[in-house]
N, C-alpha and C. Protein backbone atom coordinates (compact mmCIF):
# COMPACT_ATOMS: atom_id res chain seq x y z
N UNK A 1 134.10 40.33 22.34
CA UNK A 1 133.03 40.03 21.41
C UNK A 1 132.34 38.73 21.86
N UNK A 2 130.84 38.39 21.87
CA UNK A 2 130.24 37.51 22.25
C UNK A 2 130.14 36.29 21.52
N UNK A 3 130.26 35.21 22.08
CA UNK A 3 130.49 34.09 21.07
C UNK A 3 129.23 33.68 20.46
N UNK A 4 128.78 33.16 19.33
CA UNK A 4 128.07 32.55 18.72
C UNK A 4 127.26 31.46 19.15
N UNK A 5 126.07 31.06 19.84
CA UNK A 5 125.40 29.71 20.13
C UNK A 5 125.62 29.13 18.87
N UNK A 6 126.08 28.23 18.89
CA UNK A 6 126.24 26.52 18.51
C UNK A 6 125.41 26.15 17.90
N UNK A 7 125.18 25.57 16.69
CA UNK A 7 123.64 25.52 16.25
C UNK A 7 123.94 23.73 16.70
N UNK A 8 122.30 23.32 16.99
CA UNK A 8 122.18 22.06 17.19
C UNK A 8 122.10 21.04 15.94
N UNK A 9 122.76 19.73 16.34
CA UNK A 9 122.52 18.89 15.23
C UNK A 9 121.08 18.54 15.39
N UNK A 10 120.09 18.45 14.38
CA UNK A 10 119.12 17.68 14.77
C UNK A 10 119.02 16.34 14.02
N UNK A 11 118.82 15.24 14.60
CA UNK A 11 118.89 14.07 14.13
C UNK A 11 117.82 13.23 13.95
N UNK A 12 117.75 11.95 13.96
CA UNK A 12 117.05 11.29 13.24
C UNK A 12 115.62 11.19 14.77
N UNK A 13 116.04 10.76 15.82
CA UNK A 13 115.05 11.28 16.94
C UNK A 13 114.36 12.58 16.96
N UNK A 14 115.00 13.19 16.66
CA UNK A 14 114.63 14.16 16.47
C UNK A 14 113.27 14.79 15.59
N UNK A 15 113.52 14.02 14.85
CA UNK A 15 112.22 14.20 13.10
C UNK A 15 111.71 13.53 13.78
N UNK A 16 111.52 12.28 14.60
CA UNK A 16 110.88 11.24 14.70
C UNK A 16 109.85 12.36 15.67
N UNK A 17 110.17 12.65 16.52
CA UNK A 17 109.61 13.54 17.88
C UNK A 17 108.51 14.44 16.74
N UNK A 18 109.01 15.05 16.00
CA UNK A 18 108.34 15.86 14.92
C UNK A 18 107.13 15.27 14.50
N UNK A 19 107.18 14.47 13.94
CA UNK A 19 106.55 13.77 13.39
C UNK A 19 105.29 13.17 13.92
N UNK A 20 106.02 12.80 14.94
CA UNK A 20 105.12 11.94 16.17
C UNK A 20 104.22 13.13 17.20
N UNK A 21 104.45 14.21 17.13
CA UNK A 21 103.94 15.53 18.18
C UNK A 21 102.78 15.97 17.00
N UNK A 22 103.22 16.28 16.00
CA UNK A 22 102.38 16.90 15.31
C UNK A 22 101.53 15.87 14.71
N UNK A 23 101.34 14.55 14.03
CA UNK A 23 100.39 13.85 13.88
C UNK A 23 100.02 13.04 14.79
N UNK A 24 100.89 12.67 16.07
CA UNK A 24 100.23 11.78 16.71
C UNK A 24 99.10 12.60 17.69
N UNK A 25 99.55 13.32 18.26
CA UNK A 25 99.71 14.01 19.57
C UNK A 25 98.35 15.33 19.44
N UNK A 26 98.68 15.81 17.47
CA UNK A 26 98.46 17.04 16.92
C UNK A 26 98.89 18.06 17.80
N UNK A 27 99.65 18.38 17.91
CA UNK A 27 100.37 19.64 18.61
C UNK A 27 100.46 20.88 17.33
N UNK A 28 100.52 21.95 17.65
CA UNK A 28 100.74 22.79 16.41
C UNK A 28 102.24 23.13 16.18
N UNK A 29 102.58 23.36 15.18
CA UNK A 29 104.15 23.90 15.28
C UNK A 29 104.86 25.00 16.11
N UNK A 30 104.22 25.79 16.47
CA UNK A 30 104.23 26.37 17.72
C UNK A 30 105.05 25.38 19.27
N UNK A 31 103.83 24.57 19.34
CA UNK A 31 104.15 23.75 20.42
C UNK A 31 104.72 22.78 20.33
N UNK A 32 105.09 22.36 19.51
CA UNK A 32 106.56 21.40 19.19
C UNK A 32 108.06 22.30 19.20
N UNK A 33 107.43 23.25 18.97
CA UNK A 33 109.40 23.86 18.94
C UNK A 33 109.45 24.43 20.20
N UNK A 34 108.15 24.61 21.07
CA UNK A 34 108.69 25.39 22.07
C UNK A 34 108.99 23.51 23.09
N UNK A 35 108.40 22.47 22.59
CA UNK A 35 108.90 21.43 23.73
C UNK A 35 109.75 20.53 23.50
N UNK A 36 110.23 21.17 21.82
CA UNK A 36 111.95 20.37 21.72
C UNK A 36 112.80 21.20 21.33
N UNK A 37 112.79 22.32 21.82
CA UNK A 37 113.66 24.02 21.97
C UNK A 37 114.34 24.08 20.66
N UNK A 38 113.49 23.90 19.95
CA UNK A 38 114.01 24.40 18.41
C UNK A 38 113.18 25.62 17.56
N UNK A 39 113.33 26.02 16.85
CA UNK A 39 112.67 26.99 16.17
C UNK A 39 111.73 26.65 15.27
N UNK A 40 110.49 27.27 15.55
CA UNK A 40 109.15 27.26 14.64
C UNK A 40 109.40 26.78 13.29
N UNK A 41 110.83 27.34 12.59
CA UNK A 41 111.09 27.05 10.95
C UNK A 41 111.74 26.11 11.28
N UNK A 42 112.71 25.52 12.11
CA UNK A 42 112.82 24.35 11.76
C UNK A 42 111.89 23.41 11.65
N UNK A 43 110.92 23.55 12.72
CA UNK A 43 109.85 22.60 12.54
C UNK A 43 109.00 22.36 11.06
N UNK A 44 108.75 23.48 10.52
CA UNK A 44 107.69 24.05 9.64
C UNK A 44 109.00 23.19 8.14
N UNK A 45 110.23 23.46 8.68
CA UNK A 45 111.22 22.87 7.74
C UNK A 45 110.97 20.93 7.09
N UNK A 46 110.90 20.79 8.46
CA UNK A 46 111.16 19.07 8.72
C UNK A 46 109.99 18.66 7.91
N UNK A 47 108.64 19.22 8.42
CA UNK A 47 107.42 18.76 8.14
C UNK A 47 107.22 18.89 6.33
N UNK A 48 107.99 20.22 5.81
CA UNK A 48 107.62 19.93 4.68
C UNK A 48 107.90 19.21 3.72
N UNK A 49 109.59 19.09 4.26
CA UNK A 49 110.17 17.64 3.81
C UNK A 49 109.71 16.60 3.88
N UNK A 50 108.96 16.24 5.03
CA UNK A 50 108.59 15.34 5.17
C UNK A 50 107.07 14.57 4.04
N UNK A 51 106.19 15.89 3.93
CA UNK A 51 105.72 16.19 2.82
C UNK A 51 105.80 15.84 1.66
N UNK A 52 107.36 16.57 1.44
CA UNK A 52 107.64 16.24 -0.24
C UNK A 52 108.06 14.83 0.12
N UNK A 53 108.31 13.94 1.07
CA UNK A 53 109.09 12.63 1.06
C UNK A 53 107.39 11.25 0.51
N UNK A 54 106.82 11.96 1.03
CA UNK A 54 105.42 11.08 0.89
C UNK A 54 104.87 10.91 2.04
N UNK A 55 105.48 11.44 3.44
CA UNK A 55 104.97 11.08 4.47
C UNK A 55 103.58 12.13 4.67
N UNK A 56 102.23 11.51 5.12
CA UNK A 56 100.99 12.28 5.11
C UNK A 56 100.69 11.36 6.84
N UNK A 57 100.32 12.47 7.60
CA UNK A 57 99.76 12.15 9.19
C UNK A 57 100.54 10.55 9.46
N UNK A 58 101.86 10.94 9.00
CA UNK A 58 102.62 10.18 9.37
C UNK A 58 102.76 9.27 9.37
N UNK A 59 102.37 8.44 7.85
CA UNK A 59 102.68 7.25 7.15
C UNK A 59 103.12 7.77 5.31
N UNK A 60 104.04 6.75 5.26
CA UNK A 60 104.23 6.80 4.00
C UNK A 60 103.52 6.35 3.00
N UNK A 61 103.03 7.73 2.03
CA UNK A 61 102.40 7.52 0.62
C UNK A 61 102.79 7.94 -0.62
N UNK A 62 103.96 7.15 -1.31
CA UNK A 62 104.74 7.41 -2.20
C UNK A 62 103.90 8.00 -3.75
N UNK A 63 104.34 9.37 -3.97
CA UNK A 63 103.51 9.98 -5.08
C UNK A 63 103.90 9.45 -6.58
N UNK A 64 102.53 9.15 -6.83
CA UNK A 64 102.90 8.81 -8.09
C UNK A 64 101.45 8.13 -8.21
């Protein structure tokens, strides 16, 4: 029986890369997961969190 790939930790570099590709860079989510070999939903994941956190083109704007 074939073993299972490993899922990756993704860490705090990680979001940062996110973050930084898609507002700095504007890359689409597409092209961020294919150039930090993660999956489209994770990306689409991070960003919305990032979202609900207050972060907008990648500065913080706390809602309220």
């Amino acid at each position: 029986m074939p073993r299972r790939k490993q899922a990756r930790h993704t860490g705090v570099k990680d979001i940062r890369s996110i973050l930084r590709l898609t507002f700095d860079q504007e890359l689409s989510i597409r092209a961020v997961s294919e150039r930090l070999k993660m999956s489209k939903t994770s990306v689409s994941t991070y960003l919305l969190r990032a979202r609900e956190a207050g972060l907008q083109h990648g500065r913080f704007h706390p809602a309220g």
